[in-house]
C-alpha atoms as a PDB file:
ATOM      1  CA  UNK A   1     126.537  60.268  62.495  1.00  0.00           C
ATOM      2  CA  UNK A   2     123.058  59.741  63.919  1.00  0.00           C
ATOM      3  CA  UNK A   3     121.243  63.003  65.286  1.00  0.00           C
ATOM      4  CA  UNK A   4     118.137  63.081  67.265  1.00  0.00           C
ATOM      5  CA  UNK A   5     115.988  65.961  67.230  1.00  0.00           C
ATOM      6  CA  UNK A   6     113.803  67.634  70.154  1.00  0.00           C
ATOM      7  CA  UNK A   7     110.604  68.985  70.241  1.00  0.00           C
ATOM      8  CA  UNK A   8     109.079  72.063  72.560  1.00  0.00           C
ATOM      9  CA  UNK A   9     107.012  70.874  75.171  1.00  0.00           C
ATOM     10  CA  UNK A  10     103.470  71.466  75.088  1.00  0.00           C
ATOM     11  CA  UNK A  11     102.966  71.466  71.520  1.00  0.00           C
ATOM     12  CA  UNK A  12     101.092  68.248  71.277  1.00  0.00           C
ATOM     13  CA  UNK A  13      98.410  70.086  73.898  1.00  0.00           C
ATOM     14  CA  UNK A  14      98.376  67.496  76.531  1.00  0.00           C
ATOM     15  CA  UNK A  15     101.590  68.878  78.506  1.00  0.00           C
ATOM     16  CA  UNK A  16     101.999  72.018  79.790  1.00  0.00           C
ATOM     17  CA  UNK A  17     105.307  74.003  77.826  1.00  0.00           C
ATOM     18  CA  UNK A  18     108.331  74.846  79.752  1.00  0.00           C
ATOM     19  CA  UNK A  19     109.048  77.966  81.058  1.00  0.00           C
ATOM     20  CA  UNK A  20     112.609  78.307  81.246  1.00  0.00           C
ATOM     21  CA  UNK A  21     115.701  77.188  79.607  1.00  0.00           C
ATOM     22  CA  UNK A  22     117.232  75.272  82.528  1.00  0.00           C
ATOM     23  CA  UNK A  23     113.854  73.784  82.577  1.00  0.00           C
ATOM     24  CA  UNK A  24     114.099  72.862  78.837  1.00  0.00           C
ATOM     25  CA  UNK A  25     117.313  71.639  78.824  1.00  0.00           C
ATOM     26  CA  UNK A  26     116.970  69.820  81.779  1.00  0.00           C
ATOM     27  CA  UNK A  27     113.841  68.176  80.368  1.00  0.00           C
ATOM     28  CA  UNK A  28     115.318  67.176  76.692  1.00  0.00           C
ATOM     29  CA  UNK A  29     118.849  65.849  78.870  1.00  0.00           C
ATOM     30  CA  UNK A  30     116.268  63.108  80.564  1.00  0.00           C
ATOM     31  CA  UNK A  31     114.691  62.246  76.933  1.00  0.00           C
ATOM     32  CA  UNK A  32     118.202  62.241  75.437  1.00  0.00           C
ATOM     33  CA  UNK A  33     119.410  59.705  78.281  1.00  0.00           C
ATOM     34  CA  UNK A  34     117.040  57.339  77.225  1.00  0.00           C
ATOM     35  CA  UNK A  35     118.787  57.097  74.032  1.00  0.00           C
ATOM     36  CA  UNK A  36     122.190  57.575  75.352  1.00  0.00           C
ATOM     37  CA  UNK A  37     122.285  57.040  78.867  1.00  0.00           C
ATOM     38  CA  UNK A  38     125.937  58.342  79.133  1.00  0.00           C
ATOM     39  CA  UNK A  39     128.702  60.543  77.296  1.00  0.00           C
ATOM     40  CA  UNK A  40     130.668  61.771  75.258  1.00  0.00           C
ATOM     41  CA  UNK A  41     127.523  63.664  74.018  1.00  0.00           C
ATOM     42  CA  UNK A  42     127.378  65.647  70.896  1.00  0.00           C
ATOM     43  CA  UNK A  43     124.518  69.005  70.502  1.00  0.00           C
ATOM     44  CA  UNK A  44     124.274  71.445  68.287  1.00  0.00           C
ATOM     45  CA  UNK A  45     121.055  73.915  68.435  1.00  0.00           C
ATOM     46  CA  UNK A  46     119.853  76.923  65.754  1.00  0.00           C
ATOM     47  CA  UNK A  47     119.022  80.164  67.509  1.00  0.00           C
ATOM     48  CA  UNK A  48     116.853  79.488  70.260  1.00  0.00           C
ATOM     49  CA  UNK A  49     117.638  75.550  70.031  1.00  0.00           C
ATOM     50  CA  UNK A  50     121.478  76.675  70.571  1.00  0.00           C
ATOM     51  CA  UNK A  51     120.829  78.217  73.903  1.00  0.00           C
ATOM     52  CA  UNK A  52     119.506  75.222  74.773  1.00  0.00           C
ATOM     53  CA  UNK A  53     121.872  73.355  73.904  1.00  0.00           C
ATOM     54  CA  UNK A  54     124.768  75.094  75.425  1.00  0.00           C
ATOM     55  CA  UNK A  55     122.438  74.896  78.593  1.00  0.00           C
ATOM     56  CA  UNK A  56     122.420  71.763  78.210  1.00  0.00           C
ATOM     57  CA  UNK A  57     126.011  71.222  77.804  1.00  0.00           C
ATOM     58  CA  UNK A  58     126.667  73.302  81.193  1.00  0.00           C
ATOM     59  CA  UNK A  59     124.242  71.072  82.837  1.00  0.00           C
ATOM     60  CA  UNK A  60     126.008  67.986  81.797  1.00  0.00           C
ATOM     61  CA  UNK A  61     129.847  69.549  83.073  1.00  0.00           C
ATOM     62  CA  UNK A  62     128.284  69.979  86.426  1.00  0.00           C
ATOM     63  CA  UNK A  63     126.666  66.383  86.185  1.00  0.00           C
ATOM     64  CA  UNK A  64     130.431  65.025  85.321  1.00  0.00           C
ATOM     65  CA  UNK A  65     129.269  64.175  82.227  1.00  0.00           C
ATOM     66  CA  UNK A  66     131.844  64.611  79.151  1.00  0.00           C
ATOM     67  CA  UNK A  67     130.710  67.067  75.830  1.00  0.00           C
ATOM     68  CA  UNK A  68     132.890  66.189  72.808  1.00  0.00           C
ATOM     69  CA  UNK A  69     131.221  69.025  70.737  1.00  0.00           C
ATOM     70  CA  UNK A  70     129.312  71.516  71.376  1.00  0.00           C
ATOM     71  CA  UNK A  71     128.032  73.342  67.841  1.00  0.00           C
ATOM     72  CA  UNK A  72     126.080  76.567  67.697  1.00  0.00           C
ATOM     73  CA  UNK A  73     124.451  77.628  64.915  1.00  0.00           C
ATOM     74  CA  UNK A  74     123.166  81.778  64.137  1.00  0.00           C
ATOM     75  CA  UNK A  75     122.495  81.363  68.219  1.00  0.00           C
ATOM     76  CA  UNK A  76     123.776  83.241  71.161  1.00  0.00           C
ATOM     77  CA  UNK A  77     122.898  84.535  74.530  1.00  0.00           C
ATOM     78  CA  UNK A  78     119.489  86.496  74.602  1.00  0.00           C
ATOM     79  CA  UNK A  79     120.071  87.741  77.975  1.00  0.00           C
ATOM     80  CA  UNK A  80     123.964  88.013  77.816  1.00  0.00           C
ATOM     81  CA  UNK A  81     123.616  91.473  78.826  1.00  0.00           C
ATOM     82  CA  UNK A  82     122.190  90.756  82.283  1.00  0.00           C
ATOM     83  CA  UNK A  83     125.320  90.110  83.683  1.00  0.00           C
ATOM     84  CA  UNK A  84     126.606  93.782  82.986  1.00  0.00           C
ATOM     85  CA  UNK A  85     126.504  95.972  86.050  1.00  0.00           C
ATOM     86  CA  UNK A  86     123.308  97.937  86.072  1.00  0.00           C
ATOM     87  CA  UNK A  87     121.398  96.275  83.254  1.00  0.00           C
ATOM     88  CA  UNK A  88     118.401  97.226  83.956  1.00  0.00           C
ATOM     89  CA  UNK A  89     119.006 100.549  83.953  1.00  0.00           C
ATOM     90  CA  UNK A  90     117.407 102.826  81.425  1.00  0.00           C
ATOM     91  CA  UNK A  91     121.048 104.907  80.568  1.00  0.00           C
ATOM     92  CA  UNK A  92     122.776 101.075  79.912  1.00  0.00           C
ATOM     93  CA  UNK A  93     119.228  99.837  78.006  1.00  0.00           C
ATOM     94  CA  UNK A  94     119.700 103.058  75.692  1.00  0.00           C
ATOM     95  CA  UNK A  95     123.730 102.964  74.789  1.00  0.00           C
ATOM     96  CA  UNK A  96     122.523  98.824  73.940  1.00  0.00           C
ATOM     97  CA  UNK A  97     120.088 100.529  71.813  1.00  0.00           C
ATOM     98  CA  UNK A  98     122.366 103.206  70.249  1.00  0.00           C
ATOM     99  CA  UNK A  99     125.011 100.587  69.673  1.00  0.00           C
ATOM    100  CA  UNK A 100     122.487  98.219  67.947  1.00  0.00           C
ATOM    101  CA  UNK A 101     121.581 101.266  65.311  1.00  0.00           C
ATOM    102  CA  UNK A 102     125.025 102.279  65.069  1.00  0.00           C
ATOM    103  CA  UNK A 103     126.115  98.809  63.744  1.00  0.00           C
ATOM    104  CA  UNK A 104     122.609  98.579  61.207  1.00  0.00           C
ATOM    105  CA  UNK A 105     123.928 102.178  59.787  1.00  0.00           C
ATOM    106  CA  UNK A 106     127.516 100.783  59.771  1.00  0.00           C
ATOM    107  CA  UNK A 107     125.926  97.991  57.705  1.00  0.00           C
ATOM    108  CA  UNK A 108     123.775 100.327  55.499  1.00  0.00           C
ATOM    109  CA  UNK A 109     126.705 102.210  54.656  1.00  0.00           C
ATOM    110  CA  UNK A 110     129.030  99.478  53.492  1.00  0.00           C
ATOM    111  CA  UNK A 111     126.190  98.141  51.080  1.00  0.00           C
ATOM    112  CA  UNK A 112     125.228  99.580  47.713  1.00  0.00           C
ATOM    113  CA  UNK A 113     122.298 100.817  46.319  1.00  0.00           C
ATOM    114  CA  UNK A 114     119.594  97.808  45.903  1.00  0.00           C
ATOM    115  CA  UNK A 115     121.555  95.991  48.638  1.00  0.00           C
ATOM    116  CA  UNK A 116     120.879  98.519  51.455  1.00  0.00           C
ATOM    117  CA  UNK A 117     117.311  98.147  49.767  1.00  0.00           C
ATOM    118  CA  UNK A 118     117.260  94.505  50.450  1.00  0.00           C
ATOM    119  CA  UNK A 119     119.091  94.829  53.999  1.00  0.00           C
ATOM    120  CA  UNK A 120     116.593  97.179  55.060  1.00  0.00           C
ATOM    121  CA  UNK A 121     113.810  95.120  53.905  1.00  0.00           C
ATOM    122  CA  UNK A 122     114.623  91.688  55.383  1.00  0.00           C
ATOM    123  CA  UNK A 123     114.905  93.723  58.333  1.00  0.00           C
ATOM    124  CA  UNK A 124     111.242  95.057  58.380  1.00  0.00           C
ATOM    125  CA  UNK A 125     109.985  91.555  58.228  1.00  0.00           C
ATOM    126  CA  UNK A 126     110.789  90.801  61.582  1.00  0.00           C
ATOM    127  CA  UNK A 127     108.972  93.877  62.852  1.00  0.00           C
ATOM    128  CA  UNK A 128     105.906  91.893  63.102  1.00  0.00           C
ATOM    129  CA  UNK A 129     108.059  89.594  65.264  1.00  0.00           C
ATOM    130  CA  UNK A 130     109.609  92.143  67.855  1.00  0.00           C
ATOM    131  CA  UNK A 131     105.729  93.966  68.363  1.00  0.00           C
ATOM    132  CA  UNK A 132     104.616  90.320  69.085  1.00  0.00           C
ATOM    133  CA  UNK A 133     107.626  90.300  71.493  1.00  0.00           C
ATOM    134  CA  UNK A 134     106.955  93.301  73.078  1.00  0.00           C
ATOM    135  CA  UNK A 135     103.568  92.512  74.046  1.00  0.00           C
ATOM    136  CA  UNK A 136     104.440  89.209  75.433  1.00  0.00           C
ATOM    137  CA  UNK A 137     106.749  91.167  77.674  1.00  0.00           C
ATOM    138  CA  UNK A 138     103.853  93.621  78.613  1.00  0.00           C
ATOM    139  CA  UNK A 139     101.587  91.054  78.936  1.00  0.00           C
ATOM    140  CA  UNK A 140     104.415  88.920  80.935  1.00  0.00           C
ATOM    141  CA  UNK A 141     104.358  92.037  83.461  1.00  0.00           C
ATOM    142  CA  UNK A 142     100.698  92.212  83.771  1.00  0.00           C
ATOM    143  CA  UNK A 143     100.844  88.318  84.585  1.00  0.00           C
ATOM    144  CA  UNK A 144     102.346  89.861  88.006  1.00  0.00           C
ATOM    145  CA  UNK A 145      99.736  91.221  88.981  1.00  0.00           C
ATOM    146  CA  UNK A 146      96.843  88.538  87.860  1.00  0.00           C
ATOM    147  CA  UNK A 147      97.807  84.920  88.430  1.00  0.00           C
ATOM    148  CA  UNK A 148      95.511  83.285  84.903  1.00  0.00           C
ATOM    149  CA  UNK A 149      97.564  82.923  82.064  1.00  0.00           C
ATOM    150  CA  UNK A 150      95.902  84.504  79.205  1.00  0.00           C
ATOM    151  CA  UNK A 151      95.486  82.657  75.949  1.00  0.00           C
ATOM    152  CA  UNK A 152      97.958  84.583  73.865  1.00  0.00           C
ATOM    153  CA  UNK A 153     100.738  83.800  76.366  1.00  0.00           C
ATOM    154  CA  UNK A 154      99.870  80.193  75.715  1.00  0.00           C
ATOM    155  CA  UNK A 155     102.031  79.777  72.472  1.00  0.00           C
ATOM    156  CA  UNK A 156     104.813  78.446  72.765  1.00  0.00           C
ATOM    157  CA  UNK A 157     107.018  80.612  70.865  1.00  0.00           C
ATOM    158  CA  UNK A 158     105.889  83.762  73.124  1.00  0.00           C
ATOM    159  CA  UNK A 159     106.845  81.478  76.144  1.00  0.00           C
ATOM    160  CA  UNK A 160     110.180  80.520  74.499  1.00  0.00           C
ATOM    161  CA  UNK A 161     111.145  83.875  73.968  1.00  0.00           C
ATOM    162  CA  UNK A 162     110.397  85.159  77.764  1.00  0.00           C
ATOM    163  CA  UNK A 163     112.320  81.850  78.304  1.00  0.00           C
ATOM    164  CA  UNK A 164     115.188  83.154  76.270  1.00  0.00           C
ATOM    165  CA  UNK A 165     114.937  86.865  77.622  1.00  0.00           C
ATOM    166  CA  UNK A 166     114.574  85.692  81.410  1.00  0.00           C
ATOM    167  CA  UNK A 167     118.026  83.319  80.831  1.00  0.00           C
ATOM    168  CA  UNK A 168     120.870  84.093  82.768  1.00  0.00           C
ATOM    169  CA  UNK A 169     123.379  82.055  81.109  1.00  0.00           C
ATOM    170  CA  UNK A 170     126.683  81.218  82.516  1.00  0.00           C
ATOM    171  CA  UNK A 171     130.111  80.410  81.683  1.00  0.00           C
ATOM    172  CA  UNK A 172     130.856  77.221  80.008  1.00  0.00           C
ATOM    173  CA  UNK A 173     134.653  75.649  80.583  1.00  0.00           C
ATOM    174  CA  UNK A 174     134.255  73.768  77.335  1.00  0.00           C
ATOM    175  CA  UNK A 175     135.000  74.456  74.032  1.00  0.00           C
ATOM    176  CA  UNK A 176     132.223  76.067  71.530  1.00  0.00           C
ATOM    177  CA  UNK A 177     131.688  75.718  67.450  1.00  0.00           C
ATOM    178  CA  UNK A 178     129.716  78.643  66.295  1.00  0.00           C
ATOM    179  CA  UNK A 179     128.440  79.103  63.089  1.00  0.00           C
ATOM    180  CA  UNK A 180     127.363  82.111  61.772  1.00  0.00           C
ATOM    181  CA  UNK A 181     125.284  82.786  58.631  1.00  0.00           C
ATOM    182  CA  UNK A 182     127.161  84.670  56.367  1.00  0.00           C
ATOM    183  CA  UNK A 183     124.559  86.984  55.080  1.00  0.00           C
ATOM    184  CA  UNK A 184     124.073  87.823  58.709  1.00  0.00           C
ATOM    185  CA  UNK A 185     124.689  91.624  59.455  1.00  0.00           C
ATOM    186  CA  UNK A 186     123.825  91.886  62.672  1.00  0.00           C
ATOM    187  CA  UNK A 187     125.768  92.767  65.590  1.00  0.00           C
END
């Protein structure tokens, strides 16, 4: 089976990146259509990739348009908890954070000595990742209040992730394959 893969906007430097994942998906649906003009269509996606894709796929039920498989892989909903009542509150913010250590001290305690060594460690190397994410979201907020873009909120992966956090996503009436890593301990 022939796959074809897409690429983020903006990375060449002569377009400007997208800024949402209805945007994105919308955007890769055109290029796709020029290969495939109509359906059955097949997607898959990895992490962020797979929210895009089953954006995609969501986009294509509404435009009649017929998804024979729909394949998700170590992806899912960033901003699924949005559509809980009162997610933005600081009380629901800190039971989702009490829940996510409860579940990493579940794991720790299931693992053995030099594993729960190892678990803890491949989860420290994605500290770097959530302070880069944190300040995208600070600076994101100070955006508000001064209309330039500044240059650190020009890569694209710190614009794919306030993408991925500002996603709403929706239901989808078709049928999902998702794939999970099996090393993969989180909740």
């Amino acid at each position: 089976q022939p796959f074809y893969a897409f690429q983020s906007v903006g990375l060449d430097g002569r377009q400007a990146p997208l800024k949402s994942i209805p945007a994105m998906a919308s955007h890769y649906i055109k290029e796709m259509r020029e290969v495939q003009p109509a359906g059955p269509y097949l997607l898959g996606g990895h992490s962020l990739g797979g929210m895009i894709a089953f954006e995609m796929a969501c986009q294509l039920h509404e435009q009649g348009e017929k998804v024979d498989l729909l394949a998700l892989l170590d992806a899912y909903p960033l901003g699924h908890y949005k559509l809980q009542p009162h997610a933005n509150s600081r009380p629901y913010q800190a039971r989702r954070f009490a829940k996510r250590m409860k579940c990493h001290l579940d794991n720790l305690r299931h693992l053995k000595g030099k594993e729960k060594f190892a678990y803890l460690r491949d989860k420290a190397q994605f500290a770097p990742a959530k302070i880069r994410q944190h300040f995208w979201r600070t600076t994101h907020r100070w955006r508000r209040f001064n209309p330039a873009l500044p240059a650190t909120l020009r890569n694209i992966e710190g614009l794919n992730f306030l993408a991925a956090r500002h996603y709403l996503p929706r239901i989808y009436p078709g049928r999902v394959a998702l794939f999970w890593a099996s090393g993969d301990l989180t909740s």
